[in-house]
PDB file of N, CA and C in Angstrom:
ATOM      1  N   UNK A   1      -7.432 -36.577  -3.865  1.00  0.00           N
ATOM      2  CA  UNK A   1      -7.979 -35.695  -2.847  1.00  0.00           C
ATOM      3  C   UNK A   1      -9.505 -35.796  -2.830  1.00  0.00           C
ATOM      4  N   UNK A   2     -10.115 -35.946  -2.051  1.00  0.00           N
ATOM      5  CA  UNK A   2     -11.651 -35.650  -1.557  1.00  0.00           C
ATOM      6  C   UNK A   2     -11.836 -33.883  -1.448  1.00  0.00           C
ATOM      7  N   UNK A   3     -13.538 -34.046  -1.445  1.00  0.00           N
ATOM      8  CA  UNK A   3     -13.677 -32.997  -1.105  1.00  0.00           C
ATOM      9  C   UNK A   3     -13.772 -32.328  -0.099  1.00  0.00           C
ATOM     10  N   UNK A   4     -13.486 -32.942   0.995  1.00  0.00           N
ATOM     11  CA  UNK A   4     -13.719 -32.391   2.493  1.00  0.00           C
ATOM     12  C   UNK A   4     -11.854 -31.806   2.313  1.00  0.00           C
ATOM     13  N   UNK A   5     -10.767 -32.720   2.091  1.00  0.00           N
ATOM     14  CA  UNK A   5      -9.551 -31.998   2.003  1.00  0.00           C
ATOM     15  C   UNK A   5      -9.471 -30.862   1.099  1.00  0.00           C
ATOM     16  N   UNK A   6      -9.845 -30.705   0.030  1.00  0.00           N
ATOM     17  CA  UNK A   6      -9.888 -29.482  -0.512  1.00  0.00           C
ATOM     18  C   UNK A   6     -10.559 -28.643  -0.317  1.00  0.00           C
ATOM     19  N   UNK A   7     -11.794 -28.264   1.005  1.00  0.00           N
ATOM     20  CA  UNK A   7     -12.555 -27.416   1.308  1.00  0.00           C
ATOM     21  C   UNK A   7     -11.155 -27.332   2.812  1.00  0.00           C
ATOM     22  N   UNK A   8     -11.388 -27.822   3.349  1.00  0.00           N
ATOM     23  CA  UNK A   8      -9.848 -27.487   4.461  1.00  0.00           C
ATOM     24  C   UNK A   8      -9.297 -26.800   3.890  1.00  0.00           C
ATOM     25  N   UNK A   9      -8.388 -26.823   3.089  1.00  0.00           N
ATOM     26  CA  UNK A   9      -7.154 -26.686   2.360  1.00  0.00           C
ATOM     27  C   UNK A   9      -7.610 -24.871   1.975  1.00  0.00           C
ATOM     28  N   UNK A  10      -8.742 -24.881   1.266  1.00  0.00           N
ATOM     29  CA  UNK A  10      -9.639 -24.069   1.054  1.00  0.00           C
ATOM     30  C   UNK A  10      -9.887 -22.348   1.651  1.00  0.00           C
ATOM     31  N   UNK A  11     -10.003 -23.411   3.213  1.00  0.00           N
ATOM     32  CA  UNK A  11     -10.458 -22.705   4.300  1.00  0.00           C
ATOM     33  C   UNK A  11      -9.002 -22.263   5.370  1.00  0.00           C
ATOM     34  N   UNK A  12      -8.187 -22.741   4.790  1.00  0.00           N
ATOM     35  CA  UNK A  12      -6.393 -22.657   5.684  1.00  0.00           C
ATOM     36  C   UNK A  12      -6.216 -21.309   4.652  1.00  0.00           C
ATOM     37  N   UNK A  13      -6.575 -21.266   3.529  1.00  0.00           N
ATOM     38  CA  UNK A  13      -5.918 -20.259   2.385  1.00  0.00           C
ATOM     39  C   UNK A  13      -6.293 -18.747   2.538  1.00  0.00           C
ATOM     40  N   UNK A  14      -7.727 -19.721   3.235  1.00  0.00           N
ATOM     41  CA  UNK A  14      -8.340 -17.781   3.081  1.00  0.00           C
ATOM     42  C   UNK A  14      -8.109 -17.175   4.055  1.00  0.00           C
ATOM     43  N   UNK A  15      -7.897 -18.032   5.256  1.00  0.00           N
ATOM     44  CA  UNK A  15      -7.303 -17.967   6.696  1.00  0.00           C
ATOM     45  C   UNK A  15      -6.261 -16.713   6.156  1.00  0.00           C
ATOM     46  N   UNK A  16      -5.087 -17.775   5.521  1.00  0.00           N
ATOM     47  CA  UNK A  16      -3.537 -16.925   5.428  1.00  0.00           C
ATOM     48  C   UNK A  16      -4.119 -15.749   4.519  1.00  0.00           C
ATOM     49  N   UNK A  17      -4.813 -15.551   3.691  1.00  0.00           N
ATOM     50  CA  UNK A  17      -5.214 -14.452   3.333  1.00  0.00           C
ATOM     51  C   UNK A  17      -5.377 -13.605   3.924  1.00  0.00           C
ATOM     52  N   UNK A  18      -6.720 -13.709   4.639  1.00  0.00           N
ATOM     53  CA  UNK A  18      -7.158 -12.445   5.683  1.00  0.00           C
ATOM     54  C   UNK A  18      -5.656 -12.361   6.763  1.00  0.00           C
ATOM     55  N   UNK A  19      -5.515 -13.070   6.708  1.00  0.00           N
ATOM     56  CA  UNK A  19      -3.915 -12.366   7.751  1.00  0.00           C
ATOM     57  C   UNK A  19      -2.931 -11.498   7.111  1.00  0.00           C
ATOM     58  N   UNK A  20      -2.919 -12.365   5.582  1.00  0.00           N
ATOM     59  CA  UNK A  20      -1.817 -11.284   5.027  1.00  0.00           C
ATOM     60  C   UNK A  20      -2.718 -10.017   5.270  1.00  0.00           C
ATOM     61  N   UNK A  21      -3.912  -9.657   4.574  1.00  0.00           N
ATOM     62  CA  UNK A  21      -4.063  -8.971   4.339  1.00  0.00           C
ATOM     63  C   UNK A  21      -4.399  -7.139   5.550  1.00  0.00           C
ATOM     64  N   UNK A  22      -4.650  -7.897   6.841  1.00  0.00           N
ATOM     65  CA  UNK A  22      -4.837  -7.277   7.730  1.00  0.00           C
ATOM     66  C   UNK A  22      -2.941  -6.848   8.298  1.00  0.00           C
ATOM     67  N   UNK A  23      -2.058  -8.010   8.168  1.00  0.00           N
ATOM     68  CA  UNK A  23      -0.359  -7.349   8.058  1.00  0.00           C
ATOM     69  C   UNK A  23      -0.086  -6.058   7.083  1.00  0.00           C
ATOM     70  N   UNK A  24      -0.555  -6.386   5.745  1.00  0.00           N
ATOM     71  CA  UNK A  24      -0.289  -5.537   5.155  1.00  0.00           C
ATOM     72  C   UNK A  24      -0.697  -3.815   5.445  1.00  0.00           C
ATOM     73  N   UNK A  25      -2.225  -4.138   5.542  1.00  0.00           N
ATOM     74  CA  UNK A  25      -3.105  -2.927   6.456  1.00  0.00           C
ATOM     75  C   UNK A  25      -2.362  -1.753   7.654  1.00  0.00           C
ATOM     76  N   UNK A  26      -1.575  -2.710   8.038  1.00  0.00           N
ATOM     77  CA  UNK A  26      -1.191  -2.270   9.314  1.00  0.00           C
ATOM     78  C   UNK A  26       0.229  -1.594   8.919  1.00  0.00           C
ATOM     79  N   UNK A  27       0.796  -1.864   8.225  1.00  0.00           N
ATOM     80  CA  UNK A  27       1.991  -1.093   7.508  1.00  0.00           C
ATOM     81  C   UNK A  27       1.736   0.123   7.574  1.00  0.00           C
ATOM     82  N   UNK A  28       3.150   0.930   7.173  1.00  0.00           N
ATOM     83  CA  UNK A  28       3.026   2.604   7.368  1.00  0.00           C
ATOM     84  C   UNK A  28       4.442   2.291   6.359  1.00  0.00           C
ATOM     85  N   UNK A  29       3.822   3.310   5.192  1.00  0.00           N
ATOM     86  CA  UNK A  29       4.642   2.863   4.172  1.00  0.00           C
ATOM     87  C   UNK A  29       4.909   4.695   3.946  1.00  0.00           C
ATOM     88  N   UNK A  30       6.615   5.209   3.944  1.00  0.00           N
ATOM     89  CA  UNK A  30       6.750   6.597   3.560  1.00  0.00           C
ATOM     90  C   UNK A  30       7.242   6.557   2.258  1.00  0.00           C
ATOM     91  N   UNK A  31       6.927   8.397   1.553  1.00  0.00           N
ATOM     92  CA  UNK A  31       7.257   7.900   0.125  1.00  0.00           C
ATOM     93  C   UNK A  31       7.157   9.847   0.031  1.00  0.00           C
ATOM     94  N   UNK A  32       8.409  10.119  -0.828  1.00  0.00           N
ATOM     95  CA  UNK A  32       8.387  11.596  -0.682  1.00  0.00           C
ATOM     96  C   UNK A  32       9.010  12.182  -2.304  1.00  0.00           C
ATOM     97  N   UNK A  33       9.001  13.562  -2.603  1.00  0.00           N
ATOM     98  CA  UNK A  33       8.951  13.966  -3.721  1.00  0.00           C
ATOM     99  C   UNK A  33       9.799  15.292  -3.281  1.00  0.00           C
ATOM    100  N   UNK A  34      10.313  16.269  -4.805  1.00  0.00           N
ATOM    101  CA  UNK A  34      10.899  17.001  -4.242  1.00  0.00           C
ATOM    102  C   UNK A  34      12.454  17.016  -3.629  1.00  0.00           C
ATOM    103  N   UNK A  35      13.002  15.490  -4.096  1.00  0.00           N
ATOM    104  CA  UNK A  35      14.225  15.447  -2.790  1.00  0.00           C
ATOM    105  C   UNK A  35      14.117  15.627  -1.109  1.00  0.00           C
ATOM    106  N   UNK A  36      12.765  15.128  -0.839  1.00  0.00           N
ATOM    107  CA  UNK A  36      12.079  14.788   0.793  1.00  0.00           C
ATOM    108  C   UNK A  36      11.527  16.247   0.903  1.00  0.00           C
ATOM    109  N   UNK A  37      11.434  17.478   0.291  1.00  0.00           N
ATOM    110  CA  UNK A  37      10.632  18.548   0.506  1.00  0.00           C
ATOM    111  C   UNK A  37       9.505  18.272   1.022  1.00  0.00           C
ATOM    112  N   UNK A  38       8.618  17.219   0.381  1.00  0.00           N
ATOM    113  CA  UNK A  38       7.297  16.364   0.631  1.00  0.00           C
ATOM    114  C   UNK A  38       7.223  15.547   1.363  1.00  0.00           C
ATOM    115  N   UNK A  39       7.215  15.063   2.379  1.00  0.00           N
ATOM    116  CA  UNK A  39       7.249  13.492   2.987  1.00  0.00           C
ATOM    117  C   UNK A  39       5.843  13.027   2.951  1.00  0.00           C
ATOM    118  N   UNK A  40       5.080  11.686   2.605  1.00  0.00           N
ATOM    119  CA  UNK A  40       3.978  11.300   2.979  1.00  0.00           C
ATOM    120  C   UNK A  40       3.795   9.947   3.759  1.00  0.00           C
ATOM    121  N   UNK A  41       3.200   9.744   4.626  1.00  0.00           N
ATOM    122  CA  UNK A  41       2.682   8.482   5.366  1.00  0.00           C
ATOM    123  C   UNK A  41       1.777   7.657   5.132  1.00  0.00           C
ATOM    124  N   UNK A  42       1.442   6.363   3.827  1.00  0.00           N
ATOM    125  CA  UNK A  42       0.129   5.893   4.020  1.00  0.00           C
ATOM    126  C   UNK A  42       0.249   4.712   4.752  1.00  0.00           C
ATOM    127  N   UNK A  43      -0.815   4.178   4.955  1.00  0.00           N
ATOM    128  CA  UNK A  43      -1.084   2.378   5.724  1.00  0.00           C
ATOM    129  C   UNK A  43      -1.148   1.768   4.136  1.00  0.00           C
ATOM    130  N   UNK A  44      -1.321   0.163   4.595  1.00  0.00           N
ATOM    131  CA  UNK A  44      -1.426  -0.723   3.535  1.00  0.00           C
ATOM    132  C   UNK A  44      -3.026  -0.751   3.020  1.00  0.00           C
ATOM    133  N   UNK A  45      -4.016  -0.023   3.832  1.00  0.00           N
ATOM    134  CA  UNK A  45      -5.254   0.280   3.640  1.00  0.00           C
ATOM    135  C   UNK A  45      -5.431   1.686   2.112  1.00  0.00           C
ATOM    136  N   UNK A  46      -3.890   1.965   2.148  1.00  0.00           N
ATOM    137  CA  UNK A  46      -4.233   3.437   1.274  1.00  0.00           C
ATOM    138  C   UNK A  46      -5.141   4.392   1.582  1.00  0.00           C
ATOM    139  N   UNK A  47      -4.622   4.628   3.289  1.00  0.00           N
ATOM    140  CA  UNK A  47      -4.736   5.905   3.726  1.00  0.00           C
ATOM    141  C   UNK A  47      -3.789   6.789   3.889  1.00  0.00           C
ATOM    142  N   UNK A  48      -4.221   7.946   3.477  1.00  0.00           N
ATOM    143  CA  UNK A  48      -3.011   8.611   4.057  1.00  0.00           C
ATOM    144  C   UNK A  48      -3.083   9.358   5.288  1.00  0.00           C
ATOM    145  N   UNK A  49      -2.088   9.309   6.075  1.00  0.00           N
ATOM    146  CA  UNK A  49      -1.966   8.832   7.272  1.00  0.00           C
ATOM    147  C   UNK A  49      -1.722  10.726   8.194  1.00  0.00           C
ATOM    148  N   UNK A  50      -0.337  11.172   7.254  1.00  0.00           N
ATOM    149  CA  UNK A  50       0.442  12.490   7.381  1.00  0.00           C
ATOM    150  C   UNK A  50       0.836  12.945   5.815  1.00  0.00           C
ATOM    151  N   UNK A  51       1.292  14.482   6.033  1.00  0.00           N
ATOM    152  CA  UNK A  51       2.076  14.865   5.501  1.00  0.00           C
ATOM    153  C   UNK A  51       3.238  16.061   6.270  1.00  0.00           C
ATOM    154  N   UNK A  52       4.169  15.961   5.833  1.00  0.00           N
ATOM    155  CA  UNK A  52       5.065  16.808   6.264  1.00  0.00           C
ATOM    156  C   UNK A  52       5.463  17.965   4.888  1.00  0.00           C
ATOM    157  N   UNK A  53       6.018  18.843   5.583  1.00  0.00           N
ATOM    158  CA  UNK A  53       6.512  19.845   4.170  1.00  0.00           C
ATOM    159  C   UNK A  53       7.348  20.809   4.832  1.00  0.00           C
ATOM    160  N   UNK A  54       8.331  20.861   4.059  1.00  0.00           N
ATOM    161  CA  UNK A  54       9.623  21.496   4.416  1.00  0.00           C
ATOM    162  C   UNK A  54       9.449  22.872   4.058  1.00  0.00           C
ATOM    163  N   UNK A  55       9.615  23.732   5.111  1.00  0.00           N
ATOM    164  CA  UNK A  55       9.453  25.153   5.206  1.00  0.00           C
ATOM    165  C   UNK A  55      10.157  26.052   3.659  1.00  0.00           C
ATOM    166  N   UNK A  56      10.935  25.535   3.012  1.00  0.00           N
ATOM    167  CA  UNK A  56      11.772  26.217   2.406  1.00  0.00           C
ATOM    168  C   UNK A  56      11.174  25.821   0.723  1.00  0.00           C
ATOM    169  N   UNK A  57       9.989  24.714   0.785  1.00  0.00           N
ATOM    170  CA  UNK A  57       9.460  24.719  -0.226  1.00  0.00           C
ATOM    171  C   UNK A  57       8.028  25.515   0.024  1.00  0.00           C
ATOM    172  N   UNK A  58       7.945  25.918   0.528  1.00  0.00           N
ATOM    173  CA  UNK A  58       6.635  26.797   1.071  1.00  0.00           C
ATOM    174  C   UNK A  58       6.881  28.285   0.210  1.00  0.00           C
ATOM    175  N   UNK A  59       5.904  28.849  -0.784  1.00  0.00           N
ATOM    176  CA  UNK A  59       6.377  30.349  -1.284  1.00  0.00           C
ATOM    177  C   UNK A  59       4.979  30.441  -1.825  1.00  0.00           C
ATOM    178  N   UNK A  60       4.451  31.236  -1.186  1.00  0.00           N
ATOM    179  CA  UNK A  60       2.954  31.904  -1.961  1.00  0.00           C
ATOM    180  C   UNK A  60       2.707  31.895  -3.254  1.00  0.00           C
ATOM    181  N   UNK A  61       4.087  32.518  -3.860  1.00  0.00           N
ATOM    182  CA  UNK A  61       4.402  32.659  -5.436  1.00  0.00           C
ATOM    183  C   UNK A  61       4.132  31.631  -6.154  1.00  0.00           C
ATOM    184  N   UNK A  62       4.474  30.362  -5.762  1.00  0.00           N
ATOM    185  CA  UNK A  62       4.732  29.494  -6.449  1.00  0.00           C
ATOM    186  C   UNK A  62       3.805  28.162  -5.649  1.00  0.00           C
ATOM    187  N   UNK A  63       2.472  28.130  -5.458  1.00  0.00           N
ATOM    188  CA  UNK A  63       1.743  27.447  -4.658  1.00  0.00           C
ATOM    189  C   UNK A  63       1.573  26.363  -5.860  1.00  0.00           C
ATOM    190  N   UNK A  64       1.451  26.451  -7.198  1.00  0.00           N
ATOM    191  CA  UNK A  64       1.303  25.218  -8.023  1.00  0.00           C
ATOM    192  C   UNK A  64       2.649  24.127  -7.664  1.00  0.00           C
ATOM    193  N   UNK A  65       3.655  24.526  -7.331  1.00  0.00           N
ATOM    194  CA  UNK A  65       4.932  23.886  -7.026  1.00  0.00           C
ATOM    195  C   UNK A  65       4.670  22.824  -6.138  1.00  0.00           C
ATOM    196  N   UNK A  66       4.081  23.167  -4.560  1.00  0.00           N
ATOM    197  CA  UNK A  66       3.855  22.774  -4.018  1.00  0.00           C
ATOM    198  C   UNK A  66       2.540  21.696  -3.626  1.00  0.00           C
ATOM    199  N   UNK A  67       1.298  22.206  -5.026  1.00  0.00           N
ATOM    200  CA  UNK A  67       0.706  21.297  -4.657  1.00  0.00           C
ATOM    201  C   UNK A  67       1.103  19.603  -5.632  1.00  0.00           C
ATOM    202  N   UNK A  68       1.970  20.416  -6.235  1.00  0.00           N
ATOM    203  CA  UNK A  68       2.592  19.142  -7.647  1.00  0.00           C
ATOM    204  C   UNK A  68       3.390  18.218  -6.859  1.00  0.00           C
ATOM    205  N   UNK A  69       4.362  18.791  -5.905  1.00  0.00           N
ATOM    206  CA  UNK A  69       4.859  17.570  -4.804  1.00  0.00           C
ATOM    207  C   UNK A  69       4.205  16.601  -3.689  1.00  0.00           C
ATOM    208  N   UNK A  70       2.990  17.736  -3.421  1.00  0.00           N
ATOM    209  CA  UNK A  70       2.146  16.682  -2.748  1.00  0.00           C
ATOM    210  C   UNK A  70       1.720  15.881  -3.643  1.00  0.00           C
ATOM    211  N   UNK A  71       0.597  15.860  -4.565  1.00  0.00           N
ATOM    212  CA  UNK A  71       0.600  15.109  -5.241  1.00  0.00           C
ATOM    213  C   UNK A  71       1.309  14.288  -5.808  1.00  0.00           C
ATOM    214  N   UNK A  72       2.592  14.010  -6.423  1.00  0.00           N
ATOM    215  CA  UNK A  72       3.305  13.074  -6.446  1.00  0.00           C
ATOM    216  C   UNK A  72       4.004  12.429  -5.430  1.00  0.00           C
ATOM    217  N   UNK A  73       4.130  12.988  -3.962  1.00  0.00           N
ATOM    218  CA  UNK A  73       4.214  12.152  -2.828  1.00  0.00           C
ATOM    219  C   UNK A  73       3.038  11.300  -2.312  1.00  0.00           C
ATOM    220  N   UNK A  74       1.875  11.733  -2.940  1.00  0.00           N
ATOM    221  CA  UNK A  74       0.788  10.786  -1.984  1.00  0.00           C
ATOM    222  C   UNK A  74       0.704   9.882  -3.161  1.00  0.00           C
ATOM    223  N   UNK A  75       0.662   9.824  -4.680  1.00  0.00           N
ATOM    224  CA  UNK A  75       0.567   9.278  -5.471  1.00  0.00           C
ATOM    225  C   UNK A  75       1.898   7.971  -5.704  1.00  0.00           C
ATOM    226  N   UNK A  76       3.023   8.192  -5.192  1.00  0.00           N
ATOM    227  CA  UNK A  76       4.416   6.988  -5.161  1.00  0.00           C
ATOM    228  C   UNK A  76       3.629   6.419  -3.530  1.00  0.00           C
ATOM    229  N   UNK A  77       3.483   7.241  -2.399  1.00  0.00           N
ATOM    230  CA  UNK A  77       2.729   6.181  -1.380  1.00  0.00           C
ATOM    231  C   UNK A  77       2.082   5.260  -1.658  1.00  0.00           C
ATOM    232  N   UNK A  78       0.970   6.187  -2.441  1.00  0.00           N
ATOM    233  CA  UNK A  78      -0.527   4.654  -2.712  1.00  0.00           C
ATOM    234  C   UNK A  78       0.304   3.501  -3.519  1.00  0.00           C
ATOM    235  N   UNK A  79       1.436   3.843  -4.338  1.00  0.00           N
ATOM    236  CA  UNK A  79       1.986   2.685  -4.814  1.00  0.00           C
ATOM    237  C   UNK A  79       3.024   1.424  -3.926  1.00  0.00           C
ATOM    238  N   UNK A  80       3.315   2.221  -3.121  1.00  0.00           N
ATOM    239  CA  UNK A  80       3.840   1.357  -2.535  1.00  0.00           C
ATOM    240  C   UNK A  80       3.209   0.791  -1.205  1.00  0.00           C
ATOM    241  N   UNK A  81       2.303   1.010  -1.278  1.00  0.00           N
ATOM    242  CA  UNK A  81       0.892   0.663  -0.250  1.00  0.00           C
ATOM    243  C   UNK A  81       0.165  -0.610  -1.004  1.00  0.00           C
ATOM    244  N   UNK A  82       0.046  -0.124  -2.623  1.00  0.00           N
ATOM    245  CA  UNK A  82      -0.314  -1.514  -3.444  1.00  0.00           C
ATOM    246  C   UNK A  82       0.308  -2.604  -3.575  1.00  0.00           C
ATOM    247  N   UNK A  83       1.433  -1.969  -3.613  1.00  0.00           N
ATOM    248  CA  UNK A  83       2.743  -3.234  -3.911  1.00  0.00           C
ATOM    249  C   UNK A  83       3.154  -3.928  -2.512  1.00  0.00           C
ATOM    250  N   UNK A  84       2.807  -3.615  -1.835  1.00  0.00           N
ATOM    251  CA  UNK A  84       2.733  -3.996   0.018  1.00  0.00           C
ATOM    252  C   UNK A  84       1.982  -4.845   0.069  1.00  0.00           C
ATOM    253  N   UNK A  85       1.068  -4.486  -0.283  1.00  0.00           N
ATOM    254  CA  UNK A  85      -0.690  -5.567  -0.720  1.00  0.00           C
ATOM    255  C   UNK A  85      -0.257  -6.825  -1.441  1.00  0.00           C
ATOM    256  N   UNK A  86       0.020  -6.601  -2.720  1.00  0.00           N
ATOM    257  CA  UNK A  86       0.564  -7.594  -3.266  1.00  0.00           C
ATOM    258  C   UNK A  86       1.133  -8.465  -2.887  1.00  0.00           C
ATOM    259  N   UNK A  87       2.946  -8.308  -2.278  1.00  0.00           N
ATOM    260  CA  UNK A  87       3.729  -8.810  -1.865  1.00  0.00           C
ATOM    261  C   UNK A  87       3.229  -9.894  -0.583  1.00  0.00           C
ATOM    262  N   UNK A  88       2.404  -9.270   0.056  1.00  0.00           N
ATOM    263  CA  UNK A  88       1.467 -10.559   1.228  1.00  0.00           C
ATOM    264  C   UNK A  88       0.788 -11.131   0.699  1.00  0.00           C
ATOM    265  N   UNK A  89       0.255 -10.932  -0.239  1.00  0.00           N
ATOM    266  CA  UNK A  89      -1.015 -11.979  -0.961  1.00  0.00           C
ATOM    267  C   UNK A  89      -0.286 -12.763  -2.046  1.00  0.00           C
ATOM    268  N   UNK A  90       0.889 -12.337  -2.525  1.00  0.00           N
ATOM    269  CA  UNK A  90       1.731 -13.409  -3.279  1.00  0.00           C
ATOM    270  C   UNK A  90       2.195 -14.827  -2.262  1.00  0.00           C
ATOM    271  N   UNK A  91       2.548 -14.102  -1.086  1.00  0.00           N
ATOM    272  CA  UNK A  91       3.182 -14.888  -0.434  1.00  0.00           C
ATOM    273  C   UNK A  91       2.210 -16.370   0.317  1.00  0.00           C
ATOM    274  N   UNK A  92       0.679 -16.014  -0.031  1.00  0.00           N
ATOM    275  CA  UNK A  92       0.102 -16.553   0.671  1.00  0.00           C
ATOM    276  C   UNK A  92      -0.141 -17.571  -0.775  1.00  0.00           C
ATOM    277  N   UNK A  93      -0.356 -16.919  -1.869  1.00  0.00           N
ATOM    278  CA  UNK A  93      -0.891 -18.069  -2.900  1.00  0.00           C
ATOM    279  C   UNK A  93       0.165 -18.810  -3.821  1.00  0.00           C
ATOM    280  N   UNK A  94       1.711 -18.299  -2.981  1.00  0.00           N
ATOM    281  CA  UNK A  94       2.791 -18.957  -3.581  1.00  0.00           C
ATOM    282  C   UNK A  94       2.866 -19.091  -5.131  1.00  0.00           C
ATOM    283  N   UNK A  95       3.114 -17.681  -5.416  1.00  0.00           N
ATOM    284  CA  UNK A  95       3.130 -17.275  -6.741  1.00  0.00           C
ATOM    285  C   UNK A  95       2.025 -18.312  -7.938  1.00  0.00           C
ATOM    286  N   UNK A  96       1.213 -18.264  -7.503  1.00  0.00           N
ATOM    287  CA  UNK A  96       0.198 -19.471  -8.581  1.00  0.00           C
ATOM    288  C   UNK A  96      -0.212 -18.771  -9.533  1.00  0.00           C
ATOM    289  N   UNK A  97      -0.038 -17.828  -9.353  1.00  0.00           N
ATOM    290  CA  UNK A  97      -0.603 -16.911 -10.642  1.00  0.00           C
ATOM    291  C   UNK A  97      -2.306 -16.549 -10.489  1.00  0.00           C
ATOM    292  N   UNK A  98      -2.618 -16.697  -9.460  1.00  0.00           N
ATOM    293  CA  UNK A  98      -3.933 -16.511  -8.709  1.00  0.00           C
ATOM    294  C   UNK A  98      -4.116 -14.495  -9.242  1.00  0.00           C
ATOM    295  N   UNK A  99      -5.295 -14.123 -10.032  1.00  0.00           N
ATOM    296  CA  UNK A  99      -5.582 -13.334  -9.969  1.00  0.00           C
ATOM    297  C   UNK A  99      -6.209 -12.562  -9.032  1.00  0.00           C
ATOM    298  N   UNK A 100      -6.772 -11.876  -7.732  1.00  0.00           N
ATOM    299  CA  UNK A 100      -7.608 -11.223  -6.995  1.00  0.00           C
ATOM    300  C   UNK A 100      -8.133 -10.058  -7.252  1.00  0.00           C
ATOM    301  N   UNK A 101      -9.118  -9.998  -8.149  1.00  0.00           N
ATOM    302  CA  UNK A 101      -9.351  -9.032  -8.237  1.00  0.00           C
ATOM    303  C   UNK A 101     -10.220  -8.047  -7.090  1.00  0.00           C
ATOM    304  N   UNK A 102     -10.258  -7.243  -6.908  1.00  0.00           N
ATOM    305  CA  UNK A 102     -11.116  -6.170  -5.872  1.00  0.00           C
ATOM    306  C   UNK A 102     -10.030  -6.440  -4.345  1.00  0.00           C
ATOM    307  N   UNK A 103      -9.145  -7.061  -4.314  1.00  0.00           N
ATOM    308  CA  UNK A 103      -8.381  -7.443  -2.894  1.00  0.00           C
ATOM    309  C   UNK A 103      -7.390  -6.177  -2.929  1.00  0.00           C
ATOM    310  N   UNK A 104      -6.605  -5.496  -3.809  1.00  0.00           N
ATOM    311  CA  UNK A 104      -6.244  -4.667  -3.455  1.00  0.00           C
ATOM    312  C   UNK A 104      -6.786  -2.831  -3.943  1.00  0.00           C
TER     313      UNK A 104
END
């Protein structure tokens, strides 16, 4: 190989990169706690997007309850918002074992 083919080659990779990575972005990944009491919405950006909450977990009394399900609903989102990330950027470097760090 020369070096003009491996700067191509190079430049095709980062291509499929930035694509995975703007697919992934665009995802809307749900993820809920509670037995769905919680529902949350993030993108592949790890935003969160919504939340929903089921009237019947709602009780003044017990407001630590409720903020413990949000929190573990937005917290299984961001994971599967990461692992979303991943899964496109594996696909682009065909499992090489390519580290990226700061990409997700």
């Amino acid at each position: 190989m020369n070096m003009q083919q491996i700067m191509r080659q190079a430049q095709k990779m980062q291509k499929k990169m930035e694509e995975a990575q703007e697919e992934a972005a665009a995802q809307v990944l749900e993820a809920s706690a509670g037995g769905g009491m919680v529902t949350v919405k993030v993108n592949g950006r790890q935003e969160l997007l919504s939340i929903a909450i089921e009237k019947d977990v709602v009780n003044p009394d017990d407001i630590d309850m409720l903020q413990d399900l949000i929190v573990a609903a937005v917290n299984e989102g961001m994971k599967k918002a990461q692992s979303a990330m991943q899964e496109k950027l594996q696909g682009v470097t065909g499992g090489l074992g390519i580290n990226l760090p700061g990409m997700f």
